[in-house]
Protein backbone atom coordinates (compact mmCIF):
# COMPACT_ATOMS: atom_id res chain seq x y z
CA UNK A 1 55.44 6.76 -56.59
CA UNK A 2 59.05 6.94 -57.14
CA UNK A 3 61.23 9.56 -58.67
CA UNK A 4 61.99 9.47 -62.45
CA UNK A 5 66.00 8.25 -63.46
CA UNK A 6 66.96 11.87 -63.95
CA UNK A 7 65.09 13.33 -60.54
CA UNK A 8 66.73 10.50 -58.61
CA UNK A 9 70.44 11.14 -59.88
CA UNK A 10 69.36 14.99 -59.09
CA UNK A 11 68.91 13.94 -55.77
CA UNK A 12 72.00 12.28 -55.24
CA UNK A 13 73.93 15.17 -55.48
CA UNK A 14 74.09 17.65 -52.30
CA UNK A 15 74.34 20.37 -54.85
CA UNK A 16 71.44 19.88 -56.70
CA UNK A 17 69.56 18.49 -53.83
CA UNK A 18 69.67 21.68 -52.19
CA UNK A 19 68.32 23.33 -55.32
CA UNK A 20 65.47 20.66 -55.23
CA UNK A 21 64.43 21.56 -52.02
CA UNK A 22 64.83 25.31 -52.88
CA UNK A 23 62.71 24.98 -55.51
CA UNK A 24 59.98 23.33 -53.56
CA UNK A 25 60.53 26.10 -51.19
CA UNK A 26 59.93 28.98 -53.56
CA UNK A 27 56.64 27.68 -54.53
CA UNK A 28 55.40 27.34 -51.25
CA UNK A 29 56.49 30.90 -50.66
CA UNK A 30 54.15 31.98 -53.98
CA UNK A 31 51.33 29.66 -53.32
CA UNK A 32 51.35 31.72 -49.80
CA UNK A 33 51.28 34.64 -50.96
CA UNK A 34 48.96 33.72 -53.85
CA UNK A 35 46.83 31.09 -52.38
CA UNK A 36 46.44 29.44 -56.01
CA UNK A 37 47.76 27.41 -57.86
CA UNK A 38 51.44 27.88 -59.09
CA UNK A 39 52.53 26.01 -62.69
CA UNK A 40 56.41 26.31 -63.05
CA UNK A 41 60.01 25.03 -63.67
CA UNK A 42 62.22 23.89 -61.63
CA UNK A 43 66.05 24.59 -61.23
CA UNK A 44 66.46 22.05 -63.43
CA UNK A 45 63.84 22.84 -66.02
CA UNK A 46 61.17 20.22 -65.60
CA UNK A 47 57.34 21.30 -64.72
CA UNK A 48 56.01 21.60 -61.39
CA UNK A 49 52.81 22.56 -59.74
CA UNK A 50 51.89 23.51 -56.47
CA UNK A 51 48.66 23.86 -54.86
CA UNK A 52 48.02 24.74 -51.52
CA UNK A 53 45.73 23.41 -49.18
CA UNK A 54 44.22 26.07 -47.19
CA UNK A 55 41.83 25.77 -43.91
CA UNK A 56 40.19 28.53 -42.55
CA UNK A 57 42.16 30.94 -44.93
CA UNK A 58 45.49 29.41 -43.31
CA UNK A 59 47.79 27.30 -45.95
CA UNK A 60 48.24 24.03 -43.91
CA UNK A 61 50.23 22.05 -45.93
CA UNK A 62 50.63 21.31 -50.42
CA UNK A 63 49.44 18.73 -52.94
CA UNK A 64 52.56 18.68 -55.68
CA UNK A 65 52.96 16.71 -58.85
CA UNK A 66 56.23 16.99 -61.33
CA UNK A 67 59.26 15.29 -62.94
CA UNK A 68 57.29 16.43 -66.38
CA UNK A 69 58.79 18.18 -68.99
CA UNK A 70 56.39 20.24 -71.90
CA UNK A 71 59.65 20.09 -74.51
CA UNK A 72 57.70 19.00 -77.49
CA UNK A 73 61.22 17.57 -78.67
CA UNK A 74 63.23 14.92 -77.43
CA UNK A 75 66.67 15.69 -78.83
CA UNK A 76 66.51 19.10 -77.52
CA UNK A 77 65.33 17.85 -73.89
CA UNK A 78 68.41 14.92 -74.04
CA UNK A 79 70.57 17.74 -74.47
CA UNK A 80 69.01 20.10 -72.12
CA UNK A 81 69.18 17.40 -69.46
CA UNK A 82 72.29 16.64 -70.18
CA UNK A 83 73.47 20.21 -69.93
CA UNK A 84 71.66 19.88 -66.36
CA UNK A 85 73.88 16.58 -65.69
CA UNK A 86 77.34 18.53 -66.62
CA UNK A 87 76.54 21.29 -64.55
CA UNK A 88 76.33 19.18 -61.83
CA UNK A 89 79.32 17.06 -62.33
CA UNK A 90 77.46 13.88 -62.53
CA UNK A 91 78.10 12.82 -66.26
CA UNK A 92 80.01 10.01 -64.85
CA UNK A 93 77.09 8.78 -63.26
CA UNK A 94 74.98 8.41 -66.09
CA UNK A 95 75.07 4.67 -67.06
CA UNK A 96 72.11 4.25 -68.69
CA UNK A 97 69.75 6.40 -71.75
CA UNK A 98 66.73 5.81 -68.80
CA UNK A 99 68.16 9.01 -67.54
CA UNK A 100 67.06 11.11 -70.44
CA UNK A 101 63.62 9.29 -70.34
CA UNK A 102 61.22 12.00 -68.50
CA UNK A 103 57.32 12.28 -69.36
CA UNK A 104 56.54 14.90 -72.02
CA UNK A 105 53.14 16.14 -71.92
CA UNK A 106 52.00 19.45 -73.64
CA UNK A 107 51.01 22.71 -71.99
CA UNK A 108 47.65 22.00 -72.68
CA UNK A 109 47.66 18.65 -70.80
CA UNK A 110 49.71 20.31 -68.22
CA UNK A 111 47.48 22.56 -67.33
CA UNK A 112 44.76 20.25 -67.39
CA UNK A 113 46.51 18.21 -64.49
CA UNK A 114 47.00 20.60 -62.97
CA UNK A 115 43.57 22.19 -62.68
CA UNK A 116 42.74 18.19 -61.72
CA UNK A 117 45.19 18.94 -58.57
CA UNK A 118 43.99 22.03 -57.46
CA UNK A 119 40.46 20.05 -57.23
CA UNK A 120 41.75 17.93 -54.92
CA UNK A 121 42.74 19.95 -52.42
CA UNK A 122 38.97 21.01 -52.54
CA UNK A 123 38.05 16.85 -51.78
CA UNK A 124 40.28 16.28 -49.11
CA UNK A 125 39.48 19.48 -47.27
CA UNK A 126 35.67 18.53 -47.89
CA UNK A 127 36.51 14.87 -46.78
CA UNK A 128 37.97 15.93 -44.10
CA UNK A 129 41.05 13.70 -44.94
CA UNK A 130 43.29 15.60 -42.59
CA UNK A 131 40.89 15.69 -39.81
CA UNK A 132 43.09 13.61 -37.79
CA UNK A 133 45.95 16.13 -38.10
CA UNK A 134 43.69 18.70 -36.39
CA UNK A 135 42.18 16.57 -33.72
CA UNK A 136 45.72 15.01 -32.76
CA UNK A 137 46.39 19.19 -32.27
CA UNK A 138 43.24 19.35 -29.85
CA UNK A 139 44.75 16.32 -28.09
CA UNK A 140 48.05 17.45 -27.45
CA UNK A 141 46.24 21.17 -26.53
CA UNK A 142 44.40 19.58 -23.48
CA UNK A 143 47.33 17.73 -22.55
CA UNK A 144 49.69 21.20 -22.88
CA UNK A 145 45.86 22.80 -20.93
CA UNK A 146 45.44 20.19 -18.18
CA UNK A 147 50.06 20.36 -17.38
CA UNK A 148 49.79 24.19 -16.89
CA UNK A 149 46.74 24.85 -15.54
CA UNK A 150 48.58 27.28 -12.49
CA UNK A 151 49.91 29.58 -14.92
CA UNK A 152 48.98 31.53 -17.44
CA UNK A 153 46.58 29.98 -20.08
CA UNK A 154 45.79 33.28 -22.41
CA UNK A 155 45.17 32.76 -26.28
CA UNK A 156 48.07 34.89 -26.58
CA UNK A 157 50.74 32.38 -25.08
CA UNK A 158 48.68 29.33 -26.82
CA UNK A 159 49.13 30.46 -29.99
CA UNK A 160 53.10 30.95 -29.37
CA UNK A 161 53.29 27.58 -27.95
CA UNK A 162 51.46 25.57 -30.65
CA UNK A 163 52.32 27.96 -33.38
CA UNK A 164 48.66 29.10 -34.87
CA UNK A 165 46.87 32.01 -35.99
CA UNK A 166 43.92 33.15 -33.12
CA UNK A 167 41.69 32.45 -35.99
CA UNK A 168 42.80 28.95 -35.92
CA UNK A 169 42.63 28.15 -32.72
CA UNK A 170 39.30 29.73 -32.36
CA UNK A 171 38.11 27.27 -35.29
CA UNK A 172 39.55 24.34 -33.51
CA UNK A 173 38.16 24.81 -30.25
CA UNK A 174 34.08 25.98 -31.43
CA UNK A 175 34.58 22.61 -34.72
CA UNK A 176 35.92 19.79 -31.57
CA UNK A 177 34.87 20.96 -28.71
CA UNK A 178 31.54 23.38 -29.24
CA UNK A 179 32.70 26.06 -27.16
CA UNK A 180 35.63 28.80 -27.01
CA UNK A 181 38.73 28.55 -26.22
CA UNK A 182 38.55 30.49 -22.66
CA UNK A 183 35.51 28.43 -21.37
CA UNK A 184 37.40 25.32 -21.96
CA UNK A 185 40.23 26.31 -20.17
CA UNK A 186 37.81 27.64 -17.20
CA UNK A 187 35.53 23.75 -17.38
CA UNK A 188 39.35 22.41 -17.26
CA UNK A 189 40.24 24.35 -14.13
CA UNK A 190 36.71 23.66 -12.70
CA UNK A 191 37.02 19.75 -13.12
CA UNK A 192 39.60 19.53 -11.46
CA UNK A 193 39.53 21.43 -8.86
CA UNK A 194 36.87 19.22 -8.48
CA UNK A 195 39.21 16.24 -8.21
CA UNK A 196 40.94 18.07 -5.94
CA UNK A 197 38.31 18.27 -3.48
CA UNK A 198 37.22 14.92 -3.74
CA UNK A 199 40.90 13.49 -3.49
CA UNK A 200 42.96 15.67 -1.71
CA UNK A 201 42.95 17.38 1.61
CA UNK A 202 44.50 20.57 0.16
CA UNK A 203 42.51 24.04 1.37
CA UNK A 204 40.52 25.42 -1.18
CA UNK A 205 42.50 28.61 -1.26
CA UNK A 206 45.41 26.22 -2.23
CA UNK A 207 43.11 24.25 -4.42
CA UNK A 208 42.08 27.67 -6.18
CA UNK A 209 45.85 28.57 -6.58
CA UNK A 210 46.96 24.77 -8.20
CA UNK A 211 44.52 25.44 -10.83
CA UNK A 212 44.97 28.81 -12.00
CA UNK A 213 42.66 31.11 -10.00
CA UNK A 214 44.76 33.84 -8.79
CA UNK A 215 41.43 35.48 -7.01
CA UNK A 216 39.99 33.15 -4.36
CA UNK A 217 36.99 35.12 -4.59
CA UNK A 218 36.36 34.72 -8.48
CA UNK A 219 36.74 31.21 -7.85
CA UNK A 220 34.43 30.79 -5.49
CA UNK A 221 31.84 32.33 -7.38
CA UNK A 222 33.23 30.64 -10.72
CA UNK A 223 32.34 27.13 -8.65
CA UNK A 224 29.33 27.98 -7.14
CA UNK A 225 27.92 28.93 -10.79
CA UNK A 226 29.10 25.79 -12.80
CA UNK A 227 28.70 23.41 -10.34
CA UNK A 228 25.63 24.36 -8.65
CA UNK A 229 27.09 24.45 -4.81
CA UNK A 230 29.68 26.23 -3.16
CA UNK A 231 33.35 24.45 -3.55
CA UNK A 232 33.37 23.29 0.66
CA UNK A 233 29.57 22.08 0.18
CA UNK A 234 31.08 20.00 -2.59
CA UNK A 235 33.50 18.40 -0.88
CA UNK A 236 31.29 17.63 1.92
CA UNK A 237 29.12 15.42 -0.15
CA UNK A 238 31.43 13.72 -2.49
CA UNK A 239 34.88 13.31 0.26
C-alpha cells in the first residue's frame, strides 16, 4: 500500500525518481511488444513484474507488483543498497537501518507471484472491472458525436480524436451500443433532425445541412426509410 523505506527515499530524489519512472517505462515498452508477462530489475536492483492488461488485443493499461529483492543474503543486499544510496547522494538521508529492510523472497516464490499477477489481469478483464473506463469512453463519444454532427464524422477522424485503434472502436460501438459505428452516427443525425423539425422552423434543406447531410437528396431518402414518412410529413404531424 505504501512504498518500502528504501523505494520512498528513491523517490525523493529527482535523480532517481526519473530512473523510477524510466524503469516503469521500459517495461511497459516490453510487455507491448511482448504482451506477457515481464519479471525484472529495476535501476536500482530490486524485482519487478509487469503484466499487461490487454482488451481486444490492445494493452489498455498494467497490473505491477515490486520493492522485492531475490538476494538470498542480507549483508550483501545492505551493501548493495547502500551502494544504490551513495550513488545517489542520499547517504545523509539515511537515519534509520529500516532503509536496508526490503522483502527477500526467492526466485521460486517470485515467480510464483508473479504467475498469481498475470492471473489477474485474466479476472478483472473477465469481471469486467474496468467496464466503467470503456463506457465513460462511449459517453464522452456521443457527446464529441451529437457537438459535431455538421462535419465530418468518419472512423478515420474518430479514432484521431479519441486516440484508438479501428478495431477498438468497432468493439466499443457493436459491445454498448449493438450496432456499428456508422449507423450510430446516421440514428444520431436522424434524431435530431427530428428535433429539429418538431422544434424549429428551420427548412429542411437547412435542417439536412445542421446535421451532417451534405446531399439533400440522400437525406430525404435516409428519413423516409428510418422513420417511416417523408421529413415535411413528419413535421406536419408532430409541429
Amino acid at each position: 500500500e505504501t512504498h518500502c523505506a528504501f523505494c520512498s527515499l528513491m523517490q525523493s530524489n529527482d535523480a532517481s525518481y526519473c530512473k523510477c519512472l524510466e524503469s516503469n517505462e521500459l517495461s511497459f515498452q516490453h510487455c507491448r511488444k511482448s504482451s506477457a508477462l515481464f519479471i525484472y530489475h529495476c535501476h536500482a536492483g530490486l524485482v519487478e513484474a509487469t503484466a499487461p492488461l490487454i482488451d481486444n488485443d490492445i494493452v489498455i493499461g498494467y497490473v505491477m507488483f515490486g520493492q522485492i529483492s531475490d538476494s538470498q543474503n542480507q549483508k550483501d543486499l545492505t551493501e548493495h543498497l547502500h551502494s544504490v544510496i551513495e550513488k545517489y547522494c542520499l547517504t545523509d538521508q539515511v537515519d534509520t537501518d529500516q532503509i536496508y529492510q526490503v522483502t527477500q523472497k526467492s526466485q521460486e516464490q517470485i515467480l510464483a507471484a508473479a504467475q498469481i499477477l498475470d492471473a489477474c489481469t485474466f479476472y478483472v478483464l473477465l469481471k469486467e472491472m474496468i467496464s466503467l473506463q470503456r463506457k465513460n469512453f462511449m459517453k464522452n463519444l456521443n457527446t464529441f458525436l451529437l457537438e459535431h454532427l455538421s462535419e465530418d464524422l468518419s472512423v478515420d477522424r474518430l479514432t484521431q480524436e479519441f486516440h484508438v485503434s479501428r478495431n477498438k472502436l468497432y468493439n466499443s460501438c457493436k459491445r454498448y451500443l449493438r450496432t456499428g459505428i456508422a449507423e450510430h452516427v446516421k440514428s444520431l443525425r436522424i434524431q435530431e433532425s427530428k428535433r429539429l423539425l418538431r422544434e424549429t422552423d428551420l427548412k429542411i434543406i437547412q435542417i439536412a445541412d445542421k446535421v451532417g447531410f451534405t446531399d439533400y437528396n440522400y437525406f430525404c431518402r435516409v428519413f423516409k426509410k428510418e422513420v417511416g414518412m417523408p421529413a415535411k410529413q413528419y413535421r406536419k404531424v408532430n409541429k
